[in-house]
Structures are given as structure tokens and as C-alpha cells.
Protein backbone atom coordinates (compact mmCIF):
# COMPACT_ATOMS: atom_id res chain seq x y z
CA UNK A 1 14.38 -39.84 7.87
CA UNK A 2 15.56 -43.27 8.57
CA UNK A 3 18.42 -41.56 11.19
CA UNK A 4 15.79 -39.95 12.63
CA UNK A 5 13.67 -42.81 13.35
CA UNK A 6 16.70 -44.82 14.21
CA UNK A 7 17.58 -42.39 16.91
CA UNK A 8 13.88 -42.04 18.19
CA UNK A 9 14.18 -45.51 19.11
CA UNK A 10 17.36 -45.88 20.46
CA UNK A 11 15.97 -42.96 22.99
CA UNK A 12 12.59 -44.95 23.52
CA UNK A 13 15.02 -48.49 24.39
CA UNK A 14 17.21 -46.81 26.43
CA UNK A 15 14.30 -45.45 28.40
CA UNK A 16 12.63 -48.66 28.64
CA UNK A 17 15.72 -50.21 29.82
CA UNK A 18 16.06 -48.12 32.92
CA UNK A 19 12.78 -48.61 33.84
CA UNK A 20 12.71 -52.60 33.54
CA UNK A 21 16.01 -52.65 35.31
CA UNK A 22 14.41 -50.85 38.69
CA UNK A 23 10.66 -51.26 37.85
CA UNK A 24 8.49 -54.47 38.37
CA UNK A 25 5.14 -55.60 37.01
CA UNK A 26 3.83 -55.18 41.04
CA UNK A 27 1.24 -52.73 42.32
CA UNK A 28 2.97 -49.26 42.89
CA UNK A 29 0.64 -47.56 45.11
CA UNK A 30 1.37 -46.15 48.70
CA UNK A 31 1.86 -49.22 51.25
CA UNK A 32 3.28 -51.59 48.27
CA UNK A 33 6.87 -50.79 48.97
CA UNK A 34 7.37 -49.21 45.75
CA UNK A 35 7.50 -45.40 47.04
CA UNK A 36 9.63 -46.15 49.90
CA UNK A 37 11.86 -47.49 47.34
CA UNK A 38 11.46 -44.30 45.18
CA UNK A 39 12.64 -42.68 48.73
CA UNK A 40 15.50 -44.53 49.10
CA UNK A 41 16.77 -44.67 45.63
CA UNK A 42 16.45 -40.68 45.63
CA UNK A 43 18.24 -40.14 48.81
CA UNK A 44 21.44 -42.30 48.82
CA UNK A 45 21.63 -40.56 45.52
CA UNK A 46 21.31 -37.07 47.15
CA UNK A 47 23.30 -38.17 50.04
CA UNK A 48 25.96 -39.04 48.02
CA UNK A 49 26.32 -36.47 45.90
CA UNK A 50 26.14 -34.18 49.02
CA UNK A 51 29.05 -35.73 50.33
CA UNK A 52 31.08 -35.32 46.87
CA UNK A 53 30.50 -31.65 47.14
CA UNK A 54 31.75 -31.88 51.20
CA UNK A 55 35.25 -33.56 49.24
CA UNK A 56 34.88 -31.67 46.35
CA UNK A 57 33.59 -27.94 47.20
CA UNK A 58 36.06 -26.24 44.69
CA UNK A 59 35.16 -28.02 41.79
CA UNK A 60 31.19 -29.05 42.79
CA UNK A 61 29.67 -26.05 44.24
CA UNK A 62 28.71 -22.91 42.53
CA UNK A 63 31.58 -20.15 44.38
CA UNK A 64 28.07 -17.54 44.12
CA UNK A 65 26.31 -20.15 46.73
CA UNK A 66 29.34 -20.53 49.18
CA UNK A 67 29.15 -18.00 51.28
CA UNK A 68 25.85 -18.26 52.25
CA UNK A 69 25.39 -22.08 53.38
CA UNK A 70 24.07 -23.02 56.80
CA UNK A 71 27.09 -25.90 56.77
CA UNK A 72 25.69 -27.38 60.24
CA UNK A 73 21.77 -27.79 58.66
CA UNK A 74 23.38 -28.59 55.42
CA UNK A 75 25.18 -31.49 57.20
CA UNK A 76 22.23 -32.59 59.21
CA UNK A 77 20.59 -32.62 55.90
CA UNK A 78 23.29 -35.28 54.56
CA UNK A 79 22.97 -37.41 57.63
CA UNK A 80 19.12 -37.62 57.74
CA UNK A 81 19.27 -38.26 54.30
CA UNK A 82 21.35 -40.81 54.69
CA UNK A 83 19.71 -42.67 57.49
CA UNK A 84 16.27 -42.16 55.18
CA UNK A 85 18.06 -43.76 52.32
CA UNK A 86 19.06 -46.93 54.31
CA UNK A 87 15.68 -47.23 56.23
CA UNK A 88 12.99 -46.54 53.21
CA UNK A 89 15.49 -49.31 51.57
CA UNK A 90 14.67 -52.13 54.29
CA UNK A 91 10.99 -51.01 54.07
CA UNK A 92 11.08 -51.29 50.59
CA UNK A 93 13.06 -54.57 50.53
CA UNK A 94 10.55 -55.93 53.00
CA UNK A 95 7.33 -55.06 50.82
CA UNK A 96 8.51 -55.74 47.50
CA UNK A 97 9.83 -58.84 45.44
CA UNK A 98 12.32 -56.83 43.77
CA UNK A 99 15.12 -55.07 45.63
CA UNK A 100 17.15 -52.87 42.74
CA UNK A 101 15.41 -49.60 44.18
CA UNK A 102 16.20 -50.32 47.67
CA UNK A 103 19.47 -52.30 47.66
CA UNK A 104 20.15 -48.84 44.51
CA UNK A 105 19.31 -46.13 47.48
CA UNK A 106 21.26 -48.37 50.61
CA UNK A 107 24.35 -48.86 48.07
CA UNK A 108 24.72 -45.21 47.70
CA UNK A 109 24.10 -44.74 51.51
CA UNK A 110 26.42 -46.89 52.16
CA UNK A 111 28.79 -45.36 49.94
CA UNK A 112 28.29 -42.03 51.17
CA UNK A 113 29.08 -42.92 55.07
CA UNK A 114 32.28 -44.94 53.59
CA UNK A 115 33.36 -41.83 52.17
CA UNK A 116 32.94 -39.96 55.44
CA UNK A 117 29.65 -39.06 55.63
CA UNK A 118 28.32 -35.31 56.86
CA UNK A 119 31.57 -35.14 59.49
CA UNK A 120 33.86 -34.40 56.08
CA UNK A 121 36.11 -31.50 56.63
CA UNK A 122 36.25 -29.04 54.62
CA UNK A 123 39.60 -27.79 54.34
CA UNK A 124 41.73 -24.67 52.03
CA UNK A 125 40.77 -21.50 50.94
CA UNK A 126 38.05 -21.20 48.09
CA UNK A 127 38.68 -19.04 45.04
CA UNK A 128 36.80 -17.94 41.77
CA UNK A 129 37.23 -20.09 39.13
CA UNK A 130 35.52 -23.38 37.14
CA UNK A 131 33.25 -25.36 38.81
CA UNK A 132 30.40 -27.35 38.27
CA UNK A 133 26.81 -26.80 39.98
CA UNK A 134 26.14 -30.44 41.27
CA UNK A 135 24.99 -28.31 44.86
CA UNK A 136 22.80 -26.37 43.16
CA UNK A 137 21.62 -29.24 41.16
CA UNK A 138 21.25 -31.47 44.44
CA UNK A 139 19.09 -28.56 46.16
CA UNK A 140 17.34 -27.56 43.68
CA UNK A 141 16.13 -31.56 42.70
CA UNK A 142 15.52 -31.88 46.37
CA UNK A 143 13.16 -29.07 47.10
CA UNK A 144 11.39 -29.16 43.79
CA UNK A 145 11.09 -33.28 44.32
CA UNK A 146 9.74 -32.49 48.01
CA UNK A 147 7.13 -30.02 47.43
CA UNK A 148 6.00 -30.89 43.81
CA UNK A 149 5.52 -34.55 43.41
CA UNK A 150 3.71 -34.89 46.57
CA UNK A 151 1.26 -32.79 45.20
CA UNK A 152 0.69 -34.10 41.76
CA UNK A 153 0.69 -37.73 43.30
CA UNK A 154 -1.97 -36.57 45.81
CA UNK A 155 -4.52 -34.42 43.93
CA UNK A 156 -3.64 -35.13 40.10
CA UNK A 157 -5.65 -34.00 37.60
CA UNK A 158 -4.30 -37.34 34.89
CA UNK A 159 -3.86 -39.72 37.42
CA UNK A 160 -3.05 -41.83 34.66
CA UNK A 161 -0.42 -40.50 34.03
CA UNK A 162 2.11 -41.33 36.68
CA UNK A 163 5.76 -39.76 38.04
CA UNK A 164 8.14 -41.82 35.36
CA UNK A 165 6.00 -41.36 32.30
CA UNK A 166 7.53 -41.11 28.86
CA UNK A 167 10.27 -38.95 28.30
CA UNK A 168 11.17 -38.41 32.18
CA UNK A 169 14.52 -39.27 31.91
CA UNK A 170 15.05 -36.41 28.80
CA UNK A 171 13.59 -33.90 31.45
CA UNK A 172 15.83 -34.92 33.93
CA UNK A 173 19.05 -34.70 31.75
CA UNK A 174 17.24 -31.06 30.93
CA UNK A 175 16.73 -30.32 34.27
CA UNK A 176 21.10 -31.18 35.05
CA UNK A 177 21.88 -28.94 32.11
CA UNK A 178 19.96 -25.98 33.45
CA UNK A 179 21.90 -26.45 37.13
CA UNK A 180 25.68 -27.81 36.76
CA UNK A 181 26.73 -24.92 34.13
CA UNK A 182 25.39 -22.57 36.44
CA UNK A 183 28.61 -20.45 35.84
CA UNK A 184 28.56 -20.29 32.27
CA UNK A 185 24.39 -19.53 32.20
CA UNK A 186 24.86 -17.19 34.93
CA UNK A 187 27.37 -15.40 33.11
CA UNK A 188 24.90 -15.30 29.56
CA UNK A 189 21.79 -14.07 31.90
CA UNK A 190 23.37 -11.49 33.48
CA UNK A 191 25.17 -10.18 30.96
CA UNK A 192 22.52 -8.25 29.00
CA UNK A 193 20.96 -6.92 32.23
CA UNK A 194 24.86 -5.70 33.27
CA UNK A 195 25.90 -4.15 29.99
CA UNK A 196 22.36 -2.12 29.57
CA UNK A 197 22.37 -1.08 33.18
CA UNK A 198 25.96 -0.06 33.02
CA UNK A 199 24.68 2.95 31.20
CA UNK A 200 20.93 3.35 31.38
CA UNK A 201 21.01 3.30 35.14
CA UNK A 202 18.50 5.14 36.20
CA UNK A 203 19.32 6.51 39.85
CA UNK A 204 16.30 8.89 40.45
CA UNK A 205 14.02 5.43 39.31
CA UNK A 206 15.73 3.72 41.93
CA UNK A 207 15.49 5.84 44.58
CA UNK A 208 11.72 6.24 44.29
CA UNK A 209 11.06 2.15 43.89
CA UNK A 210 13.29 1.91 47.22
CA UNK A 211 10.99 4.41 48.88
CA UNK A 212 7.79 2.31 48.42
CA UNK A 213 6.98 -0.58 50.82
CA UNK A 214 8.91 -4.00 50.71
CA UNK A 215 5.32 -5.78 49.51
CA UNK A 216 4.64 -3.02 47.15
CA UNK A 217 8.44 -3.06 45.56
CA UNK A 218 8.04 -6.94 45.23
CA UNK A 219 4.37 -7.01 43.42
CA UNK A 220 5.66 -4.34 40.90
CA UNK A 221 8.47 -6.38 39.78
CA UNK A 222 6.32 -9.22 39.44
CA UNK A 223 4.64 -7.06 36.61
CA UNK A 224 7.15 -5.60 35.26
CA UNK A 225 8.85 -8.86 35.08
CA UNK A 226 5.20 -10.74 33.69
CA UNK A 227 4.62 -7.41 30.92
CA UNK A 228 8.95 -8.16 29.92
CA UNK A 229 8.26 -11.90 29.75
CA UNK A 230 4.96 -11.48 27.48
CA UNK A 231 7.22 -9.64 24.71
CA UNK A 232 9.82 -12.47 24.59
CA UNK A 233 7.81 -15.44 25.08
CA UNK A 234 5.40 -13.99 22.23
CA UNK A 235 8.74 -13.24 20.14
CA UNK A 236 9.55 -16.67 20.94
CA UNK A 237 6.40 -17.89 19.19
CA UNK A 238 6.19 -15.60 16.02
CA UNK A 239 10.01 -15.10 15.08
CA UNK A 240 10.59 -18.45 13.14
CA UNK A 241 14.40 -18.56 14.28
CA UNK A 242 13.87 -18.06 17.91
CA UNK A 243 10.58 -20.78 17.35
CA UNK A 244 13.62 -23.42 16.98
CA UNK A 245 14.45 -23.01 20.12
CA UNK A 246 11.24 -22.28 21.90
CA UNK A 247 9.42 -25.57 20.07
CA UNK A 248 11.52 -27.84 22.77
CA UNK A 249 9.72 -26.22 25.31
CA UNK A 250 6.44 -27.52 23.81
CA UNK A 251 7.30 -30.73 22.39
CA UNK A 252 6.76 -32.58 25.79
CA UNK A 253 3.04 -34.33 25.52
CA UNK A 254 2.56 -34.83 29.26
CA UNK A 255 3.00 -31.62 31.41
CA UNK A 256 4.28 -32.14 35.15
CA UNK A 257 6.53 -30.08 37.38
CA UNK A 258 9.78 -31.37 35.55
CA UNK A 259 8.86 -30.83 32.12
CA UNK A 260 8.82 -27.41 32.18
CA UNK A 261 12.54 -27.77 32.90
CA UNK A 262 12.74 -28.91 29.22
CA UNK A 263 14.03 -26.21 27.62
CA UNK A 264 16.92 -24.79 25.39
CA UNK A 265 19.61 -23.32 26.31
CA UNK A 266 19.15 -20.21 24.01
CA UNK A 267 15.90 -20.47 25.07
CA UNK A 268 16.11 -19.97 28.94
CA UNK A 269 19.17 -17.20 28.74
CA UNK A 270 17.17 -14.97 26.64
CA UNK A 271 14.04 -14.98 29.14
CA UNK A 272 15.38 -14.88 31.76
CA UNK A 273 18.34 -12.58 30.87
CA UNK A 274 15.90 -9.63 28.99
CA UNK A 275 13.24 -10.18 31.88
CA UNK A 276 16.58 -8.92 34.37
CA UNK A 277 16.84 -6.11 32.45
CA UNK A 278 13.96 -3.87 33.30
CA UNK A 279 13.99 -5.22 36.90
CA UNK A 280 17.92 -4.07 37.02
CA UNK A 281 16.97 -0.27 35.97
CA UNK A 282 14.79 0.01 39.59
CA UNK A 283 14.91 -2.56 41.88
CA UNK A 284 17.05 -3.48 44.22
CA UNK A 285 19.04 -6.69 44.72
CA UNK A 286 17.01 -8.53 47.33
CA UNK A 287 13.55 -7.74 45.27
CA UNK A 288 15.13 -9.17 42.71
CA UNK A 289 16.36 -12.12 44.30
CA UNK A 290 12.57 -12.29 45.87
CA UNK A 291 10.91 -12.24 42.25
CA UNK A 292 13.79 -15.27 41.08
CA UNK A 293 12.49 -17.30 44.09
CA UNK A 294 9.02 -16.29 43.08
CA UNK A 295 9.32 -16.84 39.44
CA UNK A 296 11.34 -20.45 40.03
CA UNK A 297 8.07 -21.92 42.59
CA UNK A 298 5.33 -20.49 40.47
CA UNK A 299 6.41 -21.16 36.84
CA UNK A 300 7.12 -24.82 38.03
CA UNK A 301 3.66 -24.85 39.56
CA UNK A 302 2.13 -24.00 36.40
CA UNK A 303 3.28 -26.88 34.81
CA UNK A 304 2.29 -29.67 37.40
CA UNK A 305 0.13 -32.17 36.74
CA UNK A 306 -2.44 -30.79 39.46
CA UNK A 307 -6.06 -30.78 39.34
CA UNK A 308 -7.43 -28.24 42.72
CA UNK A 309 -8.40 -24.82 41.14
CA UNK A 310 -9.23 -21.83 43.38
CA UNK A 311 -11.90 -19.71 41.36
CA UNK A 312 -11.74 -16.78 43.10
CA UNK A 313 -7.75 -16.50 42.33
CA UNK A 314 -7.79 -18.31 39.05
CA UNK A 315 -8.96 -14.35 37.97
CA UNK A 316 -5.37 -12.70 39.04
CA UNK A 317 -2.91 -15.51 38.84
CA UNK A 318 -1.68 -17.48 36.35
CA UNK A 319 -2.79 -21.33 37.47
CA UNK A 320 -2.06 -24.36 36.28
CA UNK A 321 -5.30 -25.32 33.79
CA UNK A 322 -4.27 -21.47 32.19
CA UNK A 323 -0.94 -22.44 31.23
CA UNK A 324 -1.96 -25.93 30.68
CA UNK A 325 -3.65 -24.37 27.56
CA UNK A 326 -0.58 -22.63 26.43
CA UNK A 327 1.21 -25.90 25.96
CA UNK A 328 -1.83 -27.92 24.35
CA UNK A 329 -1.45 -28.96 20.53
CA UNK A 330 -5.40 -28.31 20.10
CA UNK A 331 -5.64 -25.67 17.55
CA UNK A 332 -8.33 -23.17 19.79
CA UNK A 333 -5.22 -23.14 22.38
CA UNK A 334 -2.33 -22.55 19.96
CA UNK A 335 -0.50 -18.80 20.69
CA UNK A 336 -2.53 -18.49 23.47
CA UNK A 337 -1.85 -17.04 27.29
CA UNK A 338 1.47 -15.98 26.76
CA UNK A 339 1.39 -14.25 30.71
CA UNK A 340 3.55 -16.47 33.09
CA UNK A 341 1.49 -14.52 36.20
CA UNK A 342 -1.33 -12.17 35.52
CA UNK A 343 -4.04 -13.71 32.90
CA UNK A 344 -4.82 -9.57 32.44
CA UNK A 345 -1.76 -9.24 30.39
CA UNK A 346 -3.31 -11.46 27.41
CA UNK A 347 -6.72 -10.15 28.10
CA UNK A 348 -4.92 -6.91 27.26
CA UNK A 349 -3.24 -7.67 24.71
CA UNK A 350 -5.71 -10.17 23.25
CA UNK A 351 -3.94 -13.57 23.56
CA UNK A 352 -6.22 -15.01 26.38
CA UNK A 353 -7.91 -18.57 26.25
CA UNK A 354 -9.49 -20.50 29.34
CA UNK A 355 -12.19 -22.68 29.10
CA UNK A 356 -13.73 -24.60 31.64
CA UNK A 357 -12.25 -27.68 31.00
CA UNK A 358 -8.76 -29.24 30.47
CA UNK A 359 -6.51 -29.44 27.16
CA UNK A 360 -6.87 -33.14 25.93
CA UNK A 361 -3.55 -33.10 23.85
CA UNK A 362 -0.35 -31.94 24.50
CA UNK A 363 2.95 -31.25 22.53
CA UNK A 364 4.07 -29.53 18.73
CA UNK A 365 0.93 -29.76 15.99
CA UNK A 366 2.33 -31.72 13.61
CA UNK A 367 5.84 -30.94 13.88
CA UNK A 368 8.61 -33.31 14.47
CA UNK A 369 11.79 -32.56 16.65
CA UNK A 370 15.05 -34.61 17.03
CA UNK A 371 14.00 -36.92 19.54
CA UNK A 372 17.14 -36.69 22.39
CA UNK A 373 18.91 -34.13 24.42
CA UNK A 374 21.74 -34.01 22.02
CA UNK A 375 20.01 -33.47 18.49
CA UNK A 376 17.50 -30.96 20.28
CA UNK A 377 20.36 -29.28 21.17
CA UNK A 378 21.94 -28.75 17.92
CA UNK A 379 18.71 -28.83 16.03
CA UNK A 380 17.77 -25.32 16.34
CA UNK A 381 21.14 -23.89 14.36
CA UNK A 382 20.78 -26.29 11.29
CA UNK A 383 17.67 -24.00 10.29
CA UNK A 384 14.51 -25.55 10.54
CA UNK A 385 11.03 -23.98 10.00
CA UNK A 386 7.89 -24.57 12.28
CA UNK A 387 6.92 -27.13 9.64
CA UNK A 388 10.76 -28.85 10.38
CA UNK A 389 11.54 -28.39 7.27
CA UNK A 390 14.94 -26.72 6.64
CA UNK A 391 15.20 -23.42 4.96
């Protein structure tokens, strides 16, 4: 117990030490510097891990993603991030009395055009083999960053509760582990979708699904995907060894659009790998690619901190207050709306909860997980009940 507490701490410390070291006890609205500081910080850190993977493509991009890069937007990318970086850092040096964010962003600007900015050459022939995902990382962080925190800063429904509350930095390290193995989790999601498909193929299935129009193809994946996804994420819940794994998911007490990156290992290959697998018996590759697109916008949606409801749609699709309630630690919400999409999939099969209102708490009820990245990792295979103790 004491090890536990001892490494709760060091997790809290370390925490707190990276935000005293670029935070400041100044106002942090818009027009106080502090966002255009944010800005910078965040692109001379893209920047310049965009121009790594321009030095670096063998090793630092994902050989799936390659071949289909617009290199000449991709570079323009790099540059305007780099000019960003260097001119939300003299903005934000301006406003503010402390300059780590912005001299932090301009450093890695800098750093980036030393190292031959978006004009690197690439050079060689790429082949298969090892490499790590920082592109897909960088991309992914970007997009999700650009479209996400706007809105949660904009039209939040804590506005308490701001961008860098606790445990943001354990999300973030989540969020890296989902994108630069992308090899090795590519390999474990795909691989029960490949072996069942290699023979339960079902040709006659496909060739009717292809028939249908491009709209109508696309919304029946979505439910055959959402019905798939019900029967593991409710396995997930009730089976107390895959519950190990699943409790991560849950343990965060403040839900925003990163958070629902935190998540297992184990955990995220088995959805997403047995949700492949009906989608694999019909559809065809660029429906499927559609729904992962789909999936990856929505499901982060669900989990923003974002107040605007649309009543009307809040019927048919999953919103954020519905899945809100999924993830509360109020007993009335526990085991409840299992559905990432449709809300008629627990009305169906009984698991549906949506009140008017908003969950007030957040997180496991009353259990205790390891408290960083590492021990949550290995947690899970030391055998641990949903009371955490060991059996």
C-alpha cells in the first residue's frame, strides 16, 4: 500500500513540475498571451518532429502511410507550422511575463529550420520493415488538437475544468502508445479479422453489399460495427479478466477529447480487432476505411468536454451527455449505454440511461488502479478483481 501511494505521488509531482516549469500564476484567457503560447509551444514541437520524419522516413513513418502522402501540402504544412511557431512565440513573449512557452515553441522552430526545414530531401528506396509511427502520431495530435480543443474551449459544458487538468500528461503518454507502435497494433487488429476471413469469406455477401449504394454500404457498417462493439464492450464490463483491462478506460475523472485515448493495450486490439471482423465478411476496403475515419471523429467526440446538444439527433446518435453517463461513477449510470453510435442498441437490449442532466462524478466506484502508465500497464496480468483485490 505504501508503494502504491509512493508512486501516486511521484506521478502527481512530476505532473506538477511540468506545469510550474511552463505555467504562471497570470490570467490564461484569450488575449493574455497564454494561448498563443500554447500555439507556439505545440507547433515548433510538430514542426520539428515533421522534419525528423523528412530525415528519418524509414525509421519514423508508418511504410502503410507512405504511399499515399501529398509530400508538397505535407511540406507546406511544416513550413507554416513553423513560421506559426516563431510568430505565436513573439506574441506570446510580448503579452506575458513568462517566456518558457514561447521561447519552448521558437527553440524548436528554430531547430527545425537548422535542420533543414520542409526543403529536406528525401532520398533511397523505402522498404517493409521496423519503424516507429511518430507521422501518424504528429497527424493524428494535430487534427484531433485542431478540431477538438477549439470546441471544448469555446462551448464547454465544465468550464472549470480547463485543457491541462489532472492527469493530462498520462493521456498524452496514452495517446503516443496508441500511434508510434502502429506496426505492432496494426498487426494484433488485423489479425483476427484476416485469419476468420481467410476462411469464412463470404463472396455471395459481398457481392450483394457492393451492389447497394455507397451511403447505404457505409450506414450498414456503422451498425454492424455499433451491434459488434455492444458485445465486446459489454464483455468488457461483465468478464472480470477482461474488466482489468477495460477499468483504465474509466478510471479518468474528467472526460475530454484526449481521455478517451486512455486505454489498454489489450483493451483497444480486441475492439477494434473483433469489430473488423464482421465488417471484413461484406464490405469492401474503402467502406471500411470510411467507418475507421468515422469511428476515430465520433468516438473522440463523445468524450469531449462539450456542452451544445441537438435534441432532435440526440434520438439516433450517440452524443456526448449519452456517453458521458457511461463513464460516470454514480451508481444509476454504472453498465449503462454500452452503444458507441445508435442509443437504440441499449434500448434494445436494455442497457439505456439518459437523463436530462449531466453526470456529476466521474471515474472507477471505489476501486483503485496503479496510478501511472507503467503499473496500469502491467496491472491487469497480476490478477486483480473489480474490487482490486487480487485473486
Amino acid at each position: 500500500m505504501l508503494e502504491f501511494e509512493e508512486r501516486k505521488l511521484a506521478t502527481i509531482v512530476i505532473e506538477q513540475k511540468i506545469n510550474e516549469f511552463f505555467g504562471d500564476p497570470d490570467p490564461t484567457g484569450f488575449g493574455t498571451g497564454w494561448w498563443s503560447g500554447i500555439l507556439s509551444a505545440f507547433f515548433g514541437f510538430l514542426s520539428f518532429g515533421g522534419v525528423l520524419c523528412l530525415h528519418f522516413p524509414q525509421l519514423l513513418s508508418s511504410p502503410e502511410l507512405r504511399p499515399h502522402y501529398p509530400m508538397h501540402t505535407l511540406r507546406v504544412l511544416i513550413q507554416c507550422l513553423i513560421v506559426g511557431a516563431i510568430l505565436f512565440g513573439i506574441i506570446s513573449s510580448i503579452k506575458r511575463r513568462k517566456k518558457t512557452l514561447a521561447l519552448t515553441g521558437m527553440l524548436l522552430a528554430i531547430a527545425a529550420t537548422a535542420l533543414g526545414g520542409s526543403s529536406v530531401p528525401i532520398n533511397g528506396t523505402f522498404h517493409s520493415g521496423p519503424a516507429i509511427g511518430l507521422d501518424w502520431f504528429l497527424l493524428d495530435l494535430f487534427l484531433m488538437g485542431l478540431i477538438y480543443v477549439p470546441l471544448e474551449r469555446l462551448w464547454p459544458q465544465y468550464p472549470q475544468q480547463g485543457t491541462f487538468r489532472n492527469q493530462w500528461t498520462l493521456d498524452v503518454v496514452y495517446f503516443m502508445s496508441t500511434h508510434l507502435p502502429i506496426q505492432i497494433l496494426s498487426f494484433l487488429v488485423l489479425l483476427p479479422a484476416t485469419q476468420a476471413t481467410k476462411y469464412l469469406g463470404v463472396p455471395v455477401l459481398q457481392h450483394f453489399i457492393a451492389r447497394m449504394p455507397w451511403v447505404l454500404q457505409f450506414f450498414l457498417a456503422v451498425v454492424v460495427a455499433d451491434v459488434a462493439e455492444y458485445f465486446i464492450h459489454l464483455a468488457l464490463h461483465k468478464v472480470p479478466f477482461l474488466w482489468r483491462f477495460h477499468a483504465i478506460h474509466h478510471s479518468s475523472k474528467a472526460l475530454d477529447w484526449i481521455a478517451g485515448s486512455r486505454s489498454h493495450f489489450v483493451d483497444d486490439t480486441l475492439v477494434r480487432g473483433f469489430i473488423l471482423v464482421p465488417l471484413m465478411f461484406g464490405f469492401s476496403q474503402s467502406i471500411i476505411l470510411a467507418y475507421l475515419i468515422f469511428v476515430t471523429l465520433h468516438a473522440t467526440w463523445t468524450h469531449c468536454n462539450f456542452g451544445p446538444n441537438a435534441k432532435w439527433l440526440e434520438k439516433f446518435l450517440v452524443m456526448p451527455r449519452y456517453h458521458h453517463w457511461h463513464h460516470t461513477s454514480q451508481k444509476e449510470g454504472i453498465d449503462k449505454n454500452f452503444a458507441i453510435h445508435f442509443p437504440w442498441i441499449d434500448k434494445l437490449f436494455g442497457t439505456y440511461y439518459y437523463p436530462d442532466e449531466w453526470p456529476e462524478r466521474y471515474g472507477l466506484d471505489g476501486e483503485e488502479i496503479a496510478p501511472g502508465f507503467l503499473g496500469q500497464t502491467i496491472e491487469p496480468f497480476m490478477g486483480k478483481n473489480k474490487s482490486g483485490l487480487k485473486i
